[in-house]
C-alpha atoms as a PDB file:
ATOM      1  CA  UNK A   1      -2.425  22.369  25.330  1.00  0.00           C
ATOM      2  CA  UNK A   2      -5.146  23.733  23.448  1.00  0.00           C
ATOM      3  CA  UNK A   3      -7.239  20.997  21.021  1.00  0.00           C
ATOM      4  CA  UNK A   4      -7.164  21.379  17.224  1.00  0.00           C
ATOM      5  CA  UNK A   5     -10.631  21.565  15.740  1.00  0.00           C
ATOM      6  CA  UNK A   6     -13.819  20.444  16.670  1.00  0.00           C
ATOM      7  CA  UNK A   7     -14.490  18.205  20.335  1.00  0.00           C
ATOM      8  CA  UNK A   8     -14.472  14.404  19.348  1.00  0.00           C
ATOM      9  CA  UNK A   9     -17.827  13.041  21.399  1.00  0.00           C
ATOM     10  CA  UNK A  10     -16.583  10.999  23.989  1.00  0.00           C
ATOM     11  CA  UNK A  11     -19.246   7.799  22.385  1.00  0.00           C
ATOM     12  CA  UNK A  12     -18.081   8.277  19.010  1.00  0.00           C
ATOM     13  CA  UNK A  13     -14.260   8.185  20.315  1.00  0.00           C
ATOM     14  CA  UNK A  14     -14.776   5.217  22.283  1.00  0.00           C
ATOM     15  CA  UNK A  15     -17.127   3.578  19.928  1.00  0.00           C
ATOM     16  CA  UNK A  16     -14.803   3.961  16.776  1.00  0.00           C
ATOM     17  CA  UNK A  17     -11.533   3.419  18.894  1.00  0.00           C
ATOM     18  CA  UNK A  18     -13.490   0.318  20.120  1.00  0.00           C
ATOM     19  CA  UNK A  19     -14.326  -0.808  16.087  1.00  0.00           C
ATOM     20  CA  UNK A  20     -10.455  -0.823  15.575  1.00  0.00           C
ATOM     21  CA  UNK A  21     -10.155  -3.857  18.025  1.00  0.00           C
ATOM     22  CA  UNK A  22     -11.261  -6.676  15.159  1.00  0.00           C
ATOM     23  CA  UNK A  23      -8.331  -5.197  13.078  1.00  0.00           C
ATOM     24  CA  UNK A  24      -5.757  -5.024  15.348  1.00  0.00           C
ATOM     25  CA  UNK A  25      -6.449  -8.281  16.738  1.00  0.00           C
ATOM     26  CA  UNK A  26      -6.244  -9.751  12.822  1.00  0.00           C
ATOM     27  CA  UNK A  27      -2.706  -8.512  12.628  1.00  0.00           C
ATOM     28  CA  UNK A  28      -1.491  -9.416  15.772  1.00  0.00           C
ATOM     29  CA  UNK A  29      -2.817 -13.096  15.584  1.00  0.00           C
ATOM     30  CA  UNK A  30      -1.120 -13.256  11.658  1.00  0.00           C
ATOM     31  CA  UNK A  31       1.905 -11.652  12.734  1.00  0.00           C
ATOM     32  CA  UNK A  32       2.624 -14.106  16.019  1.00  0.00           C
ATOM     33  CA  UNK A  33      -0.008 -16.638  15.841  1.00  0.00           C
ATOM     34  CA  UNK A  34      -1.305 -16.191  18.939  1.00  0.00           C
ATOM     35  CA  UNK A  35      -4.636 -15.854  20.476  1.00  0.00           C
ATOM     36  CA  UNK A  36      -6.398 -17.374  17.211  1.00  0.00           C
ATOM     37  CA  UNK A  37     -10.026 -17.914  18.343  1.00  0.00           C
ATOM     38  CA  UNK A  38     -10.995 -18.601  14.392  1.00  0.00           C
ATOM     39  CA  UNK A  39      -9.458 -20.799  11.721  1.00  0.00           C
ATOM     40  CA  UNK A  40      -8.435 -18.082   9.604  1.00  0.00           C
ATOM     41  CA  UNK A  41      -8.020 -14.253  10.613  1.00  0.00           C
ATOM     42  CA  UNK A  42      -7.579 -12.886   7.102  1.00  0.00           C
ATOM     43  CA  UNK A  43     -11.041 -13.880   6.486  1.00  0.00           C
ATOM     44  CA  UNK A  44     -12.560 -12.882   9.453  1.00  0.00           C
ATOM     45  CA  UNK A  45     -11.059  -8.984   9.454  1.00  0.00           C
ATOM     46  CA  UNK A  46     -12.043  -9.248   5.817  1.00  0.00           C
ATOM     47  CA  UNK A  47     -15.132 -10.031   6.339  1.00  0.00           C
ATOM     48  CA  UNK A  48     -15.252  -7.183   9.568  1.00  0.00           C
ATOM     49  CA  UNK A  49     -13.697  -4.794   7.164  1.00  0.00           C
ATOM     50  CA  UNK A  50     -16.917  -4.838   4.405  1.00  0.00           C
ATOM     51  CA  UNK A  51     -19.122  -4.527   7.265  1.00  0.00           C
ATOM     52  CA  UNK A  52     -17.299  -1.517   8.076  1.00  0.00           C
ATOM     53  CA  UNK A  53     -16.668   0.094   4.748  1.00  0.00           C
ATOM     54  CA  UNK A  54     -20.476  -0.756   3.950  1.00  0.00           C
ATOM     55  CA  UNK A  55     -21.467   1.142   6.948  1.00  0.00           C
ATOM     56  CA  UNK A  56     -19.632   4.139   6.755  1.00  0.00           C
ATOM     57  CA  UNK A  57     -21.107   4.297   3.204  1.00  0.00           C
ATOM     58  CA  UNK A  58     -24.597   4.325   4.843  1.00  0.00           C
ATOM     59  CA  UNK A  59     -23.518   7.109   7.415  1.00  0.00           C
ATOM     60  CA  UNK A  60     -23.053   8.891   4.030  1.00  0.00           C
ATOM     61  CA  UNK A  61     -26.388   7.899   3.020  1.00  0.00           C
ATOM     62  CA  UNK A  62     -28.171   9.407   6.712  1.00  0.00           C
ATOM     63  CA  UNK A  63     -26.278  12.595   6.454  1.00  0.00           C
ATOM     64  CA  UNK A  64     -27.782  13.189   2.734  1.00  0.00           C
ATOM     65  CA  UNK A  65     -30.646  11.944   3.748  1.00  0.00           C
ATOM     66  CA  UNK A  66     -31.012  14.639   7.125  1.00  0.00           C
ATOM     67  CA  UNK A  67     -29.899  17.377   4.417  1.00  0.00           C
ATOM     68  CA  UNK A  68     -32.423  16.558   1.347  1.00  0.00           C
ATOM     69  CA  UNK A  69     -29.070  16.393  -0.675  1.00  0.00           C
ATOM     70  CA  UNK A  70     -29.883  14.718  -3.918  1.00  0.00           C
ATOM     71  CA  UNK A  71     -26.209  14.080  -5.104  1.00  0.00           C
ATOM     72  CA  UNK A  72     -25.318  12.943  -1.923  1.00  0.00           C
ATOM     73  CA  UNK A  73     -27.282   9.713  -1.721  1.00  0.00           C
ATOM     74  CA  UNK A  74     -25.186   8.740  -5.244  1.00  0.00           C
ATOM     75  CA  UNK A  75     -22.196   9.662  -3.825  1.00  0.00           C
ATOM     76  CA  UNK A  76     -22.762   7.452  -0.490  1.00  0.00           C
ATOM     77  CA  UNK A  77     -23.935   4.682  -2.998  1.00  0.00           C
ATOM     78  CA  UNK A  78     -20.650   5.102  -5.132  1.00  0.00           C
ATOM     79  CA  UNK A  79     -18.319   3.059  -2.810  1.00  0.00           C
ATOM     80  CA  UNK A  80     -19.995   0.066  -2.340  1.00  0.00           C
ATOM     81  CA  UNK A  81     -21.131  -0.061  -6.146  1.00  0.00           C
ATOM     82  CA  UNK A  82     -17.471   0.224  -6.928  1.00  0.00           C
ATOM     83  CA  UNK A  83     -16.283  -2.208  -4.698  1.00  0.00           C
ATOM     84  CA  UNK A  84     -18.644  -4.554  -5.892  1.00  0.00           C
ATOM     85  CA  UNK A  85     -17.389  -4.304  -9.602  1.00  0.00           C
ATOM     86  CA  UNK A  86     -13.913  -4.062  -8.742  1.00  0.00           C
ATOM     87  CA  UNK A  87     -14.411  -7.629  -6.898  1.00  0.00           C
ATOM     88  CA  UNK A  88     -16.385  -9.159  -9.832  1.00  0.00           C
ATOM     89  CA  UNK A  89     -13.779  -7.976 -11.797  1.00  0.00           C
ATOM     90  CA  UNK A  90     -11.389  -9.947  -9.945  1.00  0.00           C
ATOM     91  CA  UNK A  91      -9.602  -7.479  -7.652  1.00  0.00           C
ATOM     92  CA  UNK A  92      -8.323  -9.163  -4.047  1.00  0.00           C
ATOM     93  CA  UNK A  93     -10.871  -8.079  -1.627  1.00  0.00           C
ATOM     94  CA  UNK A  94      -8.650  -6.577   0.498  1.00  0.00           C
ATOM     95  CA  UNK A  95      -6.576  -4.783  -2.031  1.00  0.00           C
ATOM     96  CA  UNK A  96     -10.111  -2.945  -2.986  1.00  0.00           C
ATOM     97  CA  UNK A  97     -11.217  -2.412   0.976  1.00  0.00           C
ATOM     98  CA  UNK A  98      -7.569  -0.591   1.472  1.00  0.00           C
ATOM     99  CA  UNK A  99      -8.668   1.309  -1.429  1.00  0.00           C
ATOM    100  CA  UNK A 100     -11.979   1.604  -0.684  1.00  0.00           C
ATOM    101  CA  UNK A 101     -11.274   2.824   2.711  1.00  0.00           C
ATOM    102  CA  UNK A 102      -9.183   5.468   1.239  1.00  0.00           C
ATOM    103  CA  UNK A 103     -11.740   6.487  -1.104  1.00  0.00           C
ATOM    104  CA  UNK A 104     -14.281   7.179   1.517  1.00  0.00           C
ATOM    105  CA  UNK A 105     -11.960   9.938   3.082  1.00  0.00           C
ATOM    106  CA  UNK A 106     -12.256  12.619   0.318  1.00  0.00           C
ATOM    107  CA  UNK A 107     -16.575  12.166   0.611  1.00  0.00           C
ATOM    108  CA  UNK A 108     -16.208  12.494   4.264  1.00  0.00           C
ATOM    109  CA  UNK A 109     -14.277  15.990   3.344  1.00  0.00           C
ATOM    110  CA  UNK A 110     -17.041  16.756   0.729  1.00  0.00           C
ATOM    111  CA  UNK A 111     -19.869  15.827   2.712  1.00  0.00           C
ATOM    112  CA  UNK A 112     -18.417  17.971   5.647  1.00  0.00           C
ATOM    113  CA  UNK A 113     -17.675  21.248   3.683  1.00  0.00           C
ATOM    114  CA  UNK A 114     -21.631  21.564   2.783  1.00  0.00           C
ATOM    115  CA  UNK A 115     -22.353  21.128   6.395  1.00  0.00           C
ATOM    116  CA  UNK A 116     -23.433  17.820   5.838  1.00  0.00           C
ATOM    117  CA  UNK A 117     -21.978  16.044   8.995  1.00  0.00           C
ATOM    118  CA  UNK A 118     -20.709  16.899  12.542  1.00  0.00           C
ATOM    119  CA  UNK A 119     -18.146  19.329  12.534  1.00  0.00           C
ATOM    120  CA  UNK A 120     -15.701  17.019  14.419  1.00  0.00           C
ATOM    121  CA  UNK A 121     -16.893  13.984  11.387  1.00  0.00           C
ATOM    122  CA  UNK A 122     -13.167  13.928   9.415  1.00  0.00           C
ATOM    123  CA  UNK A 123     -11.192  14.709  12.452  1.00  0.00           C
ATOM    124  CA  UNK A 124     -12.248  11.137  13.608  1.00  0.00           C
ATOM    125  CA  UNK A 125     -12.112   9.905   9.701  1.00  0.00           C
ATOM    126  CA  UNK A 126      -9.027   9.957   9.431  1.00  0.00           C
ATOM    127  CA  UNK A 127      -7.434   8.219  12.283  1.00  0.00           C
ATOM    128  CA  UNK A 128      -9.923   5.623  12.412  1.00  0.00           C
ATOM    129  CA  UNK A 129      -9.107   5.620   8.482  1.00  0.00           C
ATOM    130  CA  UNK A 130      -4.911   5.576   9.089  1.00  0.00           C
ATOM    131  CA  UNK A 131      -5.216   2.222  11.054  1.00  0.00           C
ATOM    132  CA  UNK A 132      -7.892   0.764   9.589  1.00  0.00           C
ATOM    133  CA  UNK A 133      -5.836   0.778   6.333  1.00  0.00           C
ATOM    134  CA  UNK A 134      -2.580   0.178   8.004  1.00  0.00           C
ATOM    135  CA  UNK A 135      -3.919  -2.888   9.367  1.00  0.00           C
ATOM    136  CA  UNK A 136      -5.485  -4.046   5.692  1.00  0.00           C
ATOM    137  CA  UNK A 137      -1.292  -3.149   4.383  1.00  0.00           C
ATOM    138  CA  UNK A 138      -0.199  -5.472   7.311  1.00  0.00           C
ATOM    139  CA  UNK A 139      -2.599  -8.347   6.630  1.00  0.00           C
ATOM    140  CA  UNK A 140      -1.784  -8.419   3.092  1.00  0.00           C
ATOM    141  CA  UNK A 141       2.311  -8.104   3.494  1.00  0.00           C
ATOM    142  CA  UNK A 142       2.036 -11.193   5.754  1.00  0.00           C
END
């Protein structure tokens, strides 16, 4: 069977499939209640999730950055500006990450048509981006 797109690196794959683990470990401990290391999960993936979400902004940042591309470095700034007012503004945190998340996806796509990342950059996107936020949808339903 012949691959669609662009080669995934086998370190990015690995490394972003690996990222998923705090996540999916958030859900499974709300959902059963098993293998809680931490008083509170929610919290904890929360907390994971900004870390995430902030550094996928910055990845926007480096590829505007290695291009010289002047609106880029406002659009990588954009997310984490917004999720900062939406928050003080007194959206749930993880309401805004789900949408936050979400909201990253179409500046991936913008970023990649100007040749501003790897070709294989949204392939990866967007599944990381489809659990990610399905996880986020399962903490908050529980």
């Amino acid at each position: 069977m012949r691959e669609i797109g662009p080669k995934i690196p086998g370190g990015a794959l690995l490394l972003g499939l690996t990222g998923l683990i705090p996540f999916l470990w958030g859900v499974l401990v709300v959902q059963t209640g098993q293998f809680a290391f931490i008083a509170d999960p929610r919290v904890a993936v929360l907390a994971y999730g900004l870390m995430i979400f902030c550094f996928m902004a910055g990845s926007l940042w480096g590829f505007a950055a290695s291009a010289e591309w002047e609106t880029g470095y406002f659009l990588a700034v954009a997310p984490v500006i917004f999720f900062i007012a939406f928050v003080a503004l007194g959206m749930p945190v993880n309401f805004v990450l789900i949408l936050g998340f979400l909201a990253l996806l179409p500046l991936d796509w913008l970023f990649q048509k100007f040749g501003h990342t790897p070709r294989w950059w949204l392939k990866l996107r967007i599944g990381l981006t489809v659990v990610v936020v399905a996880c986020l949808i399962a903490l908050v339903r529980t």
